[in-house]
Protein backbone atom coordinates (compact mmCIF):
# COMPACT_ATOMS: atom_id res chain seq x y z
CA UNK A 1 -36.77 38.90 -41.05
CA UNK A 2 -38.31 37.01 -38.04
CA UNK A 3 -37.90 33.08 -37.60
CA UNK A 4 -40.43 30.98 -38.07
CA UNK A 5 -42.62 30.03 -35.22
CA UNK A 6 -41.71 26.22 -33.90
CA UNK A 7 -44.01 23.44 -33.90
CA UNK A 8 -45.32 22.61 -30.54
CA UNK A 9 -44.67 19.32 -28.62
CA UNK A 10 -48.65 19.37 -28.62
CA UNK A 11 -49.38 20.13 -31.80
CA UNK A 12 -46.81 17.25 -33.07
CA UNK A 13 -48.18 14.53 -30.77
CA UNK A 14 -51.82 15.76 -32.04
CA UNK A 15 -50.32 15.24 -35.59
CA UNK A 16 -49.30 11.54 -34.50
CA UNK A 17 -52.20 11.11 -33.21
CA UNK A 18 -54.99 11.81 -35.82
CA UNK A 19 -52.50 9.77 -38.06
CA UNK A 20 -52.71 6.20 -36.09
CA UNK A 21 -56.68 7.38 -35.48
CA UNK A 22 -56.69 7.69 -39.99
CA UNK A 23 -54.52 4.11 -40.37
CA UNK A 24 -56.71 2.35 -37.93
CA UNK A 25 -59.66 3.55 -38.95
CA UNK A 26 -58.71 2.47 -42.71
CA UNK A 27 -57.56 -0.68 -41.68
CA UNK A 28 -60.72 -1.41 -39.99
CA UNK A 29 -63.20 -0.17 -42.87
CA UNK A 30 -61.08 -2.37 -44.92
CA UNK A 31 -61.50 -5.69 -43.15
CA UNK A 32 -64.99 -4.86 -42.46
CA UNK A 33 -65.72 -4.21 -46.08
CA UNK A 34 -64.00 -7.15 -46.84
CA UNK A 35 -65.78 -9.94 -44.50
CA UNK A 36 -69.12 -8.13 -45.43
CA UNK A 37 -68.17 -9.42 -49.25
CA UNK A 38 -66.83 -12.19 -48.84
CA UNK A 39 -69.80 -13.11 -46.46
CA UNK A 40 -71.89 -12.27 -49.20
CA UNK A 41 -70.55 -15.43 -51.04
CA UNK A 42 -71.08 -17.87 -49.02
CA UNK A 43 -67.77 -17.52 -47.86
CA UNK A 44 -65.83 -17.20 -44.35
CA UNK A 45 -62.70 -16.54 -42.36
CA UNK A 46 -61.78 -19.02 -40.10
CA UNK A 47 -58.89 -20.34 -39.33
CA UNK A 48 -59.97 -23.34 -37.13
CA UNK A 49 -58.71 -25.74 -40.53
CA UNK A 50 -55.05 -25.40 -38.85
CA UNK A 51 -55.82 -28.14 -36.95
CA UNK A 52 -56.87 -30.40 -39.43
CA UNK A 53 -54.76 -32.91 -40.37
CA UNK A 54 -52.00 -32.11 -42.86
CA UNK A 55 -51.94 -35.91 -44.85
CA UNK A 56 -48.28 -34.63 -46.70
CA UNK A 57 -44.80 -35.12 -45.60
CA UNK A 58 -42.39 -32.22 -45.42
CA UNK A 59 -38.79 -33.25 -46.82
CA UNK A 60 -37.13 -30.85 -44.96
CA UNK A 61 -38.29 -30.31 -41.85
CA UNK A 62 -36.31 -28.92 -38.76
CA UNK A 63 -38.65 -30.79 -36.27
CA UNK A 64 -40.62 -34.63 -36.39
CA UNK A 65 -43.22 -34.12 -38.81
CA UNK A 66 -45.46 -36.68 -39.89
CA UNK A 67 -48.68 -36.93 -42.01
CA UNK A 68 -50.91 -36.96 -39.23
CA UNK A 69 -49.61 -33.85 -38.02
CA UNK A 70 -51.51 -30.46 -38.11
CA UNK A 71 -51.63 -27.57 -40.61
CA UNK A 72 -50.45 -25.53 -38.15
CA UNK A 73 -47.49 -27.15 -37.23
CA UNK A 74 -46.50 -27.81 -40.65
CA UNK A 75 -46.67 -23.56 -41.42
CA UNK A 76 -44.57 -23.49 -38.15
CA UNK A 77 -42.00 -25.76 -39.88
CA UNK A 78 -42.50 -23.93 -42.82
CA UNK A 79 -41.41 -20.70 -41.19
CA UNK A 80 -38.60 -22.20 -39.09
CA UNK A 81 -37.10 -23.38 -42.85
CA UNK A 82 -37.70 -19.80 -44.25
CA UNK A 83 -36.08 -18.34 -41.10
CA UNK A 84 -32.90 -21.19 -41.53
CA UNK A 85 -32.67 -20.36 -45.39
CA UNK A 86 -32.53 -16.34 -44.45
CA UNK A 87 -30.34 -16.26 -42.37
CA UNK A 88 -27.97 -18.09 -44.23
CA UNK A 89 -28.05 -15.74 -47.03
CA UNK A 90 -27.77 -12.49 -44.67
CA UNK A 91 -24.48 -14.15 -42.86
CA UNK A 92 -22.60 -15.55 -46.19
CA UNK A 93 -23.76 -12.30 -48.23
CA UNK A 94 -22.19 -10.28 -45.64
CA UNK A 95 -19.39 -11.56 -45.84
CA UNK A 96 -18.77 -12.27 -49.76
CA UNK A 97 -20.41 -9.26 -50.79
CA UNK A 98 -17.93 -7.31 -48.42
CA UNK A 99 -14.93 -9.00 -50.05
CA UNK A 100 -16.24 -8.08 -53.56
CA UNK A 101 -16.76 -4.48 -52.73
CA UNK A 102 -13.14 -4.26 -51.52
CA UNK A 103 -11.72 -6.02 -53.92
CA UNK A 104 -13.71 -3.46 -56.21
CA UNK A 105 -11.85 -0.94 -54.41
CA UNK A 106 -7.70 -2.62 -54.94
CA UNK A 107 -5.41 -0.37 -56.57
CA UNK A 108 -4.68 -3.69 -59.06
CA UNK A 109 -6.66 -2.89 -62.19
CA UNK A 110 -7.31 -6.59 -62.47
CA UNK A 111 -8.82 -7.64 -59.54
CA UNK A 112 -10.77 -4.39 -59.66
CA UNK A 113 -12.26 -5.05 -63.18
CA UNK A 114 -12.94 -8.55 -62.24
CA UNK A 115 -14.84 -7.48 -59.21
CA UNK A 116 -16.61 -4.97 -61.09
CA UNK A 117 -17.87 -7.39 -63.46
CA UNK A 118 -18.90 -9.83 -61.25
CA UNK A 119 -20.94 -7.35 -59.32
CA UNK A 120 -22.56 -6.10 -62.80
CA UNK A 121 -23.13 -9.76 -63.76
CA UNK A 122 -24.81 -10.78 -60.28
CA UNK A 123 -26.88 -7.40 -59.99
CA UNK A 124 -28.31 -8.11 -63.74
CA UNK A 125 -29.53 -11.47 -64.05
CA UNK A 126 -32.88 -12.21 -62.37
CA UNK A 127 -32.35 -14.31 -58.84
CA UNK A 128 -35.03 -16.79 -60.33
CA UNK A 129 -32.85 -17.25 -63.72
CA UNK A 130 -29.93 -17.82 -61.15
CA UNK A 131 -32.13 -20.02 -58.89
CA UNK A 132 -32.17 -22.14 -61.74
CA UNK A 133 -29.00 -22.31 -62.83
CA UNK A 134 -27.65 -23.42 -59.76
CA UNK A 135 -30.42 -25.90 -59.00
CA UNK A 136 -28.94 -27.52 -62.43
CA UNK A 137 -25.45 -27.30 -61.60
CA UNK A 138 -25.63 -28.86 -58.03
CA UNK A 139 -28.15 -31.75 -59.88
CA UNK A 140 -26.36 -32.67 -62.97
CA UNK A 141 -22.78 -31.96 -61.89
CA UNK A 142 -22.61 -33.92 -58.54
CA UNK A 143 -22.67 -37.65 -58.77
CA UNK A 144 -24.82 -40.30 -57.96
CA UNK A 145 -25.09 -41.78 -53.85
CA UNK A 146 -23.41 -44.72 -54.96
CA UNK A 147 -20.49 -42.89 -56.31
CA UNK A 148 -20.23 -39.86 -54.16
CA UNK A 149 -17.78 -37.76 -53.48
CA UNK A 150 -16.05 -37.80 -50.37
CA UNK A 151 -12.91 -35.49 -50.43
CA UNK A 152 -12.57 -35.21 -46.86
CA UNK A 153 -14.07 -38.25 -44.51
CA UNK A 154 -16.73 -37.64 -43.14
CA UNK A 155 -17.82 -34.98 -45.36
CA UNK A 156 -19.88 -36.90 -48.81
CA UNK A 157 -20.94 -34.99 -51.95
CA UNK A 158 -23.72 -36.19 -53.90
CA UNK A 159 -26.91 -34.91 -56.25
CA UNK A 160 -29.16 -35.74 -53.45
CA UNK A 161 -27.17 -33.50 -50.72
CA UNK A 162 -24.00 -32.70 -48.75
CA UNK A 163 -23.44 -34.76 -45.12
CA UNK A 164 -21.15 -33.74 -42.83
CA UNK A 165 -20.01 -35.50 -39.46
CA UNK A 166 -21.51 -34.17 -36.52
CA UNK A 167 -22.87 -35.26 -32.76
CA UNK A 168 -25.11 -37.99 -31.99
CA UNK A 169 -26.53 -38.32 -28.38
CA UNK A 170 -26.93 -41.49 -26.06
CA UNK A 171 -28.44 -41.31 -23.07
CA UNK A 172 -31.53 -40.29 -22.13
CA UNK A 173 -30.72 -36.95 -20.88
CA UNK A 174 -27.50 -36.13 -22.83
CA UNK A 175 -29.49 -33.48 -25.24
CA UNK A 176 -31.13 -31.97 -22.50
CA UNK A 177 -27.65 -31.91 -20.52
CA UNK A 178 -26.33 -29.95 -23.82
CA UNK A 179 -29.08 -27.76 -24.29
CA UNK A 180 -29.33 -26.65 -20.44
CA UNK A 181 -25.10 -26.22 -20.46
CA UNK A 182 -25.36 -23.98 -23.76
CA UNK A 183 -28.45 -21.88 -22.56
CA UNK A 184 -26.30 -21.74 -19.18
CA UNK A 185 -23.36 -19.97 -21.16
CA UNK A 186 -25.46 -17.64 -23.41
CA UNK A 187 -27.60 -16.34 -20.19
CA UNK A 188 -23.54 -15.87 -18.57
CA UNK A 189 -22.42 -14.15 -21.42
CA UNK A 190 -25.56 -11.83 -21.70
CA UNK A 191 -25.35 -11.09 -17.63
CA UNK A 192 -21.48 -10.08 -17.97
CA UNK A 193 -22.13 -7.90 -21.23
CA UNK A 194 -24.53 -5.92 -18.80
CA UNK A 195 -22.54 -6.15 -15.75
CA UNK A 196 -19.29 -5.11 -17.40
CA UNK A 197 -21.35 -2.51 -19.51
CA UNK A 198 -20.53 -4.14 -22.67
CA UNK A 199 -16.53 -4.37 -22.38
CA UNK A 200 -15.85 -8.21 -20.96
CA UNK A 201 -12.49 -8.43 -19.13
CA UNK A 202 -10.03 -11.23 -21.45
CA UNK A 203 -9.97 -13.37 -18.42
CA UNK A 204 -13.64 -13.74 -18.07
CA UNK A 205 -13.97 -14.79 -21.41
CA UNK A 206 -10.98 -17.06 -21.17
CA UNK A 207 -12.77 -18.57 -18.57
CA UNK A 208 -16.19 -18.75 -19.56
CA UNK A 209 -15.02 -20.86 -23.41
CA UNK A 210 -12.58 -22.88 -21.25
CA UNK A 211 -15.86 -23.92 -18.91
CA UNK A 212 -17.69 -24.87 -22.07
CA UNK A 213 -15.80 -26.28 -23.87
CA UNK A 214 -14.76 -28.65 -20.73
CA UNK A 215 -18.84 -29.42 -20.34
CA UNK A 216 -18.97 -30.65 -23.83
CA UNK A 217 -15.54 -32.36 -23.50
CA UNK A 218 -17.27 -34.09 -20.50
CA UNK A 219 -20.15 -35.08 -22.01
CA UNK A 220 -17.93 -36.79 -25.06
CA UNK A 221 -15.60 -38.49 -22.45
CA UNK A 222 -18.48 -40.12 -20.35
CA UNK A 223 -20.22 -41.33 -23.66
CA UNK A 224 -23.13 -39.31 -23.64
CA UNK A 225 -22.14 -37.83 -26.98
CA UNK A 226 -20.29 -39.76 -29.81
CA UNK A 227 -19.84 -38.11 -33.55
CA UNK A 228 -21.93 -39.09 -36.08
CA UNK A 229 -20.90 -40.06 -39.46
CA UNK A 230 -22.94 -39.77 -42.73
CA UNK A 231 -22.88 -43.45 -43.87
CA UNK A 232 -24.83 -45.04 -47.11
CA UNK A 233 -28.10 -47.02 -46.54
CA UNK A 234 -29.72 -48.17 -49.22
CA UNK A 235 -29.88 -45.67 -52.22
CA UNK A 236 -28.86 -42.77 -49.90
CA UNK A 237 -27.00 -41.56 -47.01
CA UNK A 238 -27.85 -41.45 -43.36
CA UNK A 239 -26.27 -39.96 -40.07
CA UNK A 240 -24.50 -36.92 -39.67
CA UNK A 241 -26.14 -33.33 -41.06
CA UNK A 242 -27.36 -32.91 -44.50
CA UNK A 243 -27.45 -30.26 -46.85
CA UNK A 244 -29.87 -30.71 -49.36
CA UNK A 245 -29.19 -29.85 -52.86
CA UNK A 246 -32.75 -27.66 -52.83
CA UNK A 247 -31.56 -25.73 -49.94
CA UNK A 248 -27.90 -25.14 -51.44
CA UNK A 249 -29.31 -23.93 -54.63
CA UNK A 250 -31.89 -21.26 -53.07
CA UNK A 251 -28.39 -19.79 -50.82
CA UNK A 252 -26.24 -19.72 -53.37
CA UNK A 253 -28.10 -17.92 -55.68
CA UNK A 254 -29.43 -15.45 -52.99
CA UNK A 255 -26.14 -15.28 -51.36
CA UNK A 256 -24.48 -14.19 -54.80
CA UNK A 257 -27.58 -12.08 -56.23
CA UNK A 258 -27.34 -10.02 -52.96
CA UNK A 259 -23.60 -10.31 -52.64
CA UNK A 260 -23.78 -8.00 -55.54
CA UNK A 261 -25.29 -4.94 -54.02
CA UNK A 262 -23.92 -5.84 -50.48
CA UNK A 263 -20.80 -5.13 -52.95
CA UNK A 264 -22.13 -1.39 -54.20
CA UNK A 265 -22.63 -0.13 -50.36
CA UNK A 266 -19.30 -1.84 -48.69
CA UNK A 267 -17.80 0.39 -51.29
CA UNK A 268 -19.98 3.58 -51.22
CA UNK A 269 -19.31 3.48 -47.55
CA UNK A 270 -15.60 3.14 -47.81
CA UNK A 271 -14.93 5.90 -49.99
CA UNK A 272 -17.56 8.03 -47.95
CA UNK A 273 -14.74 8.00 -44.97
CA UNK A 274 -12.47 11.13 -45.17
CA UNK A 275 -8.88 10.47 -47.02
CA UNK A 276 -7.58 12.16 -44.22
CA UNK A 277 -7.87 9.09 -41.66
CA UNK A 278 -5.93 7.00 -44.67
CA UNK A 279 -3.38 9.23 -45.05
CA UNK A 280 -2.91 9.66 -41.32
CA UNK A 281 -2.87 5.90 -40.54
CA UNK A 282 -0.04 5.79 -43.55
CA UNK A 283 1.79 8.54 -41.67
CA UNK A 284 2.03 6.21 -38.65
CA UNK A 285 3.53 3.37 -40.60
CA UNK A 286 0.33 1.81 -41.13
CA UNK A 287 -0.08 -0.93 -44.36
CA UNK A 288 -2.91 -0.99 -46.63
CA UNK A 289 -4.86 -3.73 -45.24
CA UNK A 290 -3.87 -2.24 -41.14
CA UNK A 291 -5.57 0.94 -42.33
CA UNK A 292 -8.36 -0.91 -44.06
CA UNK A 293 -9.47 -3.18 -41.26
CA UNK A 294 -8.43 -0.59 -38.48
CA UNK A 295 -9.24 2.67 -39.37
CA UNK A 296 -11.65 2.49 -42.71
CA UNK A 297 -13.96 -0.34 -42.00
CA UNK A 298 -14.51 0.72 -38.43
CA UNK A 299 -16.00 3.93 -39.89
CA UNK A 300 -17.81 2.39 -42.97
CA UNK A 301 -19.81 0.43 -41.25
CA UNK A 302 -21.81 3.26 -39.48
CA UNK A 303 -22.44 4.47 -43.04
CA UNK A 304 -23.21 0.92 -44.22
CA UNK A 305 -25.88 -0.19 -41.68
CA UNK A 306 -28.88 1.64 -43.36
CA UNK A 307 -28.52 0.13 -46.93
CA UNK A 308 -27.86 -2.97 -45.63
CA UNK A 309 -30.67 -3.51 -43.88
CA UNK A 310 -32.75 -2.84 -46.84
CA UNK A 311 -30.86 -5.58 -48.64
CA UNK A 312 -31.00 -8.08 -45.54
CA UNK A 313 -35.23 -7.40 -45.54
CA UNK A 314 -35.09 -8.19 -49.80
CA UNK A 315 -33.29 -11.37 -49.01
CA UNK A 316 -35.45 -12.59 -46.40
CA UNK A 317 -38.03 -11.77 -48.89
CA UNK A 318 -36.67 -13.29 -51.78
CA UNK A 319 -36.71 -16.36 -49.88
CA UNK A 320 -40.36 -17.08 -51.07
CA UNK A 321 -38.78 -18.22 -54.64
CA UNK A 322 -38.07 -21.61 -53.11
CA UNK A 323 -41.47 -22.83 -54.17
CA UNK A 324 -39.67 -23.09 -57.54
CA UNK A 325 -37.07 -25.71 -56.69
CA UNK A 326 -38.94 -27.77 -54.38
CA UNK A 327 -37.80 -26.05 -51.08
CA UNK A 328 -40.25 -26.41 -48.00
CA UNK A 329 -40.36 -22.77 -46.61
CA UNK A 330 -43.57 -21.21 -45.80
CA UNK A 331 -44.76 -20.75 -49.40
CA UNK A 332 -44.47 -23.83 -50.50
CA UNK A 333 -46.20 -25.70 -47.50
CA UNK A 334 -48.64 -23.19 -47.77
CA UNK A 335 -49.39 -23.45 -51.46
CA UNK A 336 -50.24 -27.13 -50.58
CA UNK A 337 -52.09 -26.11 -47.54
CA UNK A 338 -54.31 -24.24 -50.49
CA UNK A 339 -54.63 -26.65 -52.31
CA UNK A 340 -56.17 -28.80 -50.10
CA UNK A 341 -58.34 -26.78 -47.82
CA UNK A 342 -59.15 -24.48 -50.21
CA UNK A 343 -58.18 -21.78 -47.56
CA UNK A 344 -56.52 -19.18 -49.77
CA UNK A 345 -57.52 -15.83 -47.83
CA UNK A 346 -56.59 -17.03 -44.58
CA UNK A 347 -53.02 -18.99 -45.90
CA UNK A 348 -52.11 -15.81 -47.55
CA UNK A 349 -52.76 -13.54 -44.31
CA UNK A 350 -50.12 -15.65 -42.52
CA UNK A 351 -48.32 -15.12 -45.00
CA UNK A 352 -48.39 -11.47 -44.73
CA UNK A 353 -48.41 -12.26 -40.86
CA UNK A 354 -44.78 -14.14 -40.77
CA UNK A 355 -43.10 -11.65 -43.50
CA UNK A 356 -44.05 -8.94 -41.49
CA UNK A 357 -42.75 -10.10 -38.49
CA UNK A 358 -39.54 -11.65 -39.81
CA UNK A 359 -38.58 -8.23 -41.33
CA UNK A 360 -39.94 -6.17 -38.67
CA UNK A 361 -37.65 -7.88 -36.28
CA UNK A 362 -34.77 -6.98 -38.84
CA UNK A 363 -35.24 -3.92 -38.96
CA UNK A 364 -35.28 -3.51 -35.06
CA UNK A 365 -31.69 -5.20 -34.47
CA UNK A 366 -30.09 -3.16 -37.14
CA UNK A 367 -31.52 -0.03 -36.02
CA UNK A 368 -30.22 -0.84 -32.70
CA UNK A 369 -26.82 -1.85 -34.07
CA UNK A 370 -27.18 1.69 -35.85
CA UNK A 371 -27.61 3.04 -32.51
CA UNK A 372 -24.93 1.73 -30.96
CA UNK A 373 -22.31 2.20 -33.39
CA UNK A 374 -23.48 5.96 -34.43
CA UNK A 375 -21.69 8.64 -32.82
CA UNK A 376 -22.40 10.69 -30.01
């Protein structure tokens, strides 16, 4: 019986081809059938109202916002708070959902049923019902500002957020002087990762946190930068960083909701690596957590990459349920933005627009982080 004959190089690139030519083509028939509608209503697509004035405040804003401000910019803060609030939840989901899986995994039938049900639990219940909950917790179990918390000084709990001590600058040029010294380092640490082809010698790196950490020592000891601690003014607290209790609520529950599938892979991948490299770690006098964080996890995790990924881009996505707690990501700005303007088509495109991009660039750093840890 003869092979089949192979698919040419030519006749595959033709293939790609004539698909783009078909998805274009679609796309284009699509928008074109759609402005020739909507133009037949009296209505258009511009997006020119971005630089209108906003006329709204934005509570949480990672840059000076102020009424007078544009549309634009307020979307761009809008985004920047989406992007904060993701990856929060990717980072602390990580690394709860990876302690849940193995604790799933323990030979104590305890800890393993516990884990088991808390990963049934947070996989079950809806990560709006659990948006709420926790939005209630952090409002009606902290206390007031004028009897907050404050179990460690410096650090104040209250119903209207969480401060915590941090850096105040100045002079003049002391946050530029900051900035310039930490883009310095990162641009020195990317240059020897490429130099020394991704394997920095210990006294480089030695040297390079003992240079930065004597520029910011410098800048303390000449007064350029002092701490900062939350104090109370008025009916609430100022100085410091906050936390505000809108912003804890949406992580928590996203951090825990995707903690519990995070949970599911750490331990599909696990118990996809051969018994053979436990057993031969225990022959070499290896414990259970050497072997664990030496010779399993270093395997499950190029089995782990894939899934996760999908759960980091649901994440990111779920970050859109802030509108229901008050949170200023790019949903909630933009619903007002609609509101207002009346620009609903346009609003919703950059929308589409900024989700797109967030979990297109996702998807491109884990696939290279697949790439690099696959093997050859």
């Amino acid at each position: 019986m003869s092979n089949p004959t192979p698919i040419s190089a030519r006749h595959t690139i033709l293939g790609y081809a004539l698909t783009w030519i078909a998805m274009f083509a679609g796309l284009f028939l699509l928008v074109r059938f759609s402005v020739a509608t909507l133009g037949s209503r009296s209505i258009s697509v511009d997006f020119g109202f971005l630089g209108y004035p906003a006329n709204f405040d934005i509570g949480n804003s990672l840059l000076p916002f102020t009424g007078s401000d544009s549309y634009g910019k307020a979307l761009f803060i809008g985004f920047l708070n989406t992007i904060k609030a993701a990856l929060a939840c990717i980072a602390l989901a990580t690394v709860v959902g990876t302690l849940i899986g193995i604790l799933r995994l323990s030979s104590n039938p305890l800890l393993r049923g516990c884990a088991g049900l808390v990963i049934e639990v947070l996989r079950n219940v809806p990560p709006l019902l659990q948006l709420f909950a926790w939005s209630a917790v952090i409002q009606f179990s902290l206390p007031l500002p004028r009897e907050a918390w404050e179990p460690v000084t410096g650090v104040v709990l209250s119903n209207r957020g969480i401060w915590f001590p941090f850096l105040a600058f100045t002079g003049e040029h002391s946050a530029p002087s900051l900035l310039g010294l930490a883009l310095a380092a990162a641009a020195a640490g990317v240059a020897a990762w490429r130099v020394f082809g991704g394997r920095v010698p210990k006294r480089l790196r030695h040297l390079a946190v003992a240079a930065l950490v004597a520029g910011v020592a410098l800048l303390i000891l000449s007064g350029s930068v002092v701490p900062d601690l939350p104090e109370k003014r008025g009916f609430n607290f100022r100085g410091g960083v906050s936390v505000t209790p809108e912003f804890a609520a949406l992580v928590v529950s996203l951090t825990l909701y995707t903690s519990g599938y995070i949970a599911e892979v750490v331990r599909g991948a696990v118990l996809a690596v051969p018994v053979g490299q436990s057993e031969a770690a225990g022959a070499l006098g290896l414990r259970y957590l050497q072997t664990l964080r030496l010779v399993v996890l270093p395997q499950a995790v190029r089995i782990a990459i894939p899934p996760m990924t999908n759960q980091y881009i649901n994440v990111t996505k779920s970050t859109s349920l802030a509108v229901a707690v008050g949170y200023s990501d790019i949903v909630s700005i933009g619903n007002t933005i609609m509101n207002q303007s009346g620009r609903a088509i346009e609003v919703i495109a950059i929308f589409v627009a900024a989700y797109l991009l967030l979990n297109l660039v996702i998807s491109e750093v884990m696939n290279r982080l697949n790439r690099r840890m696959s093997l050859a």
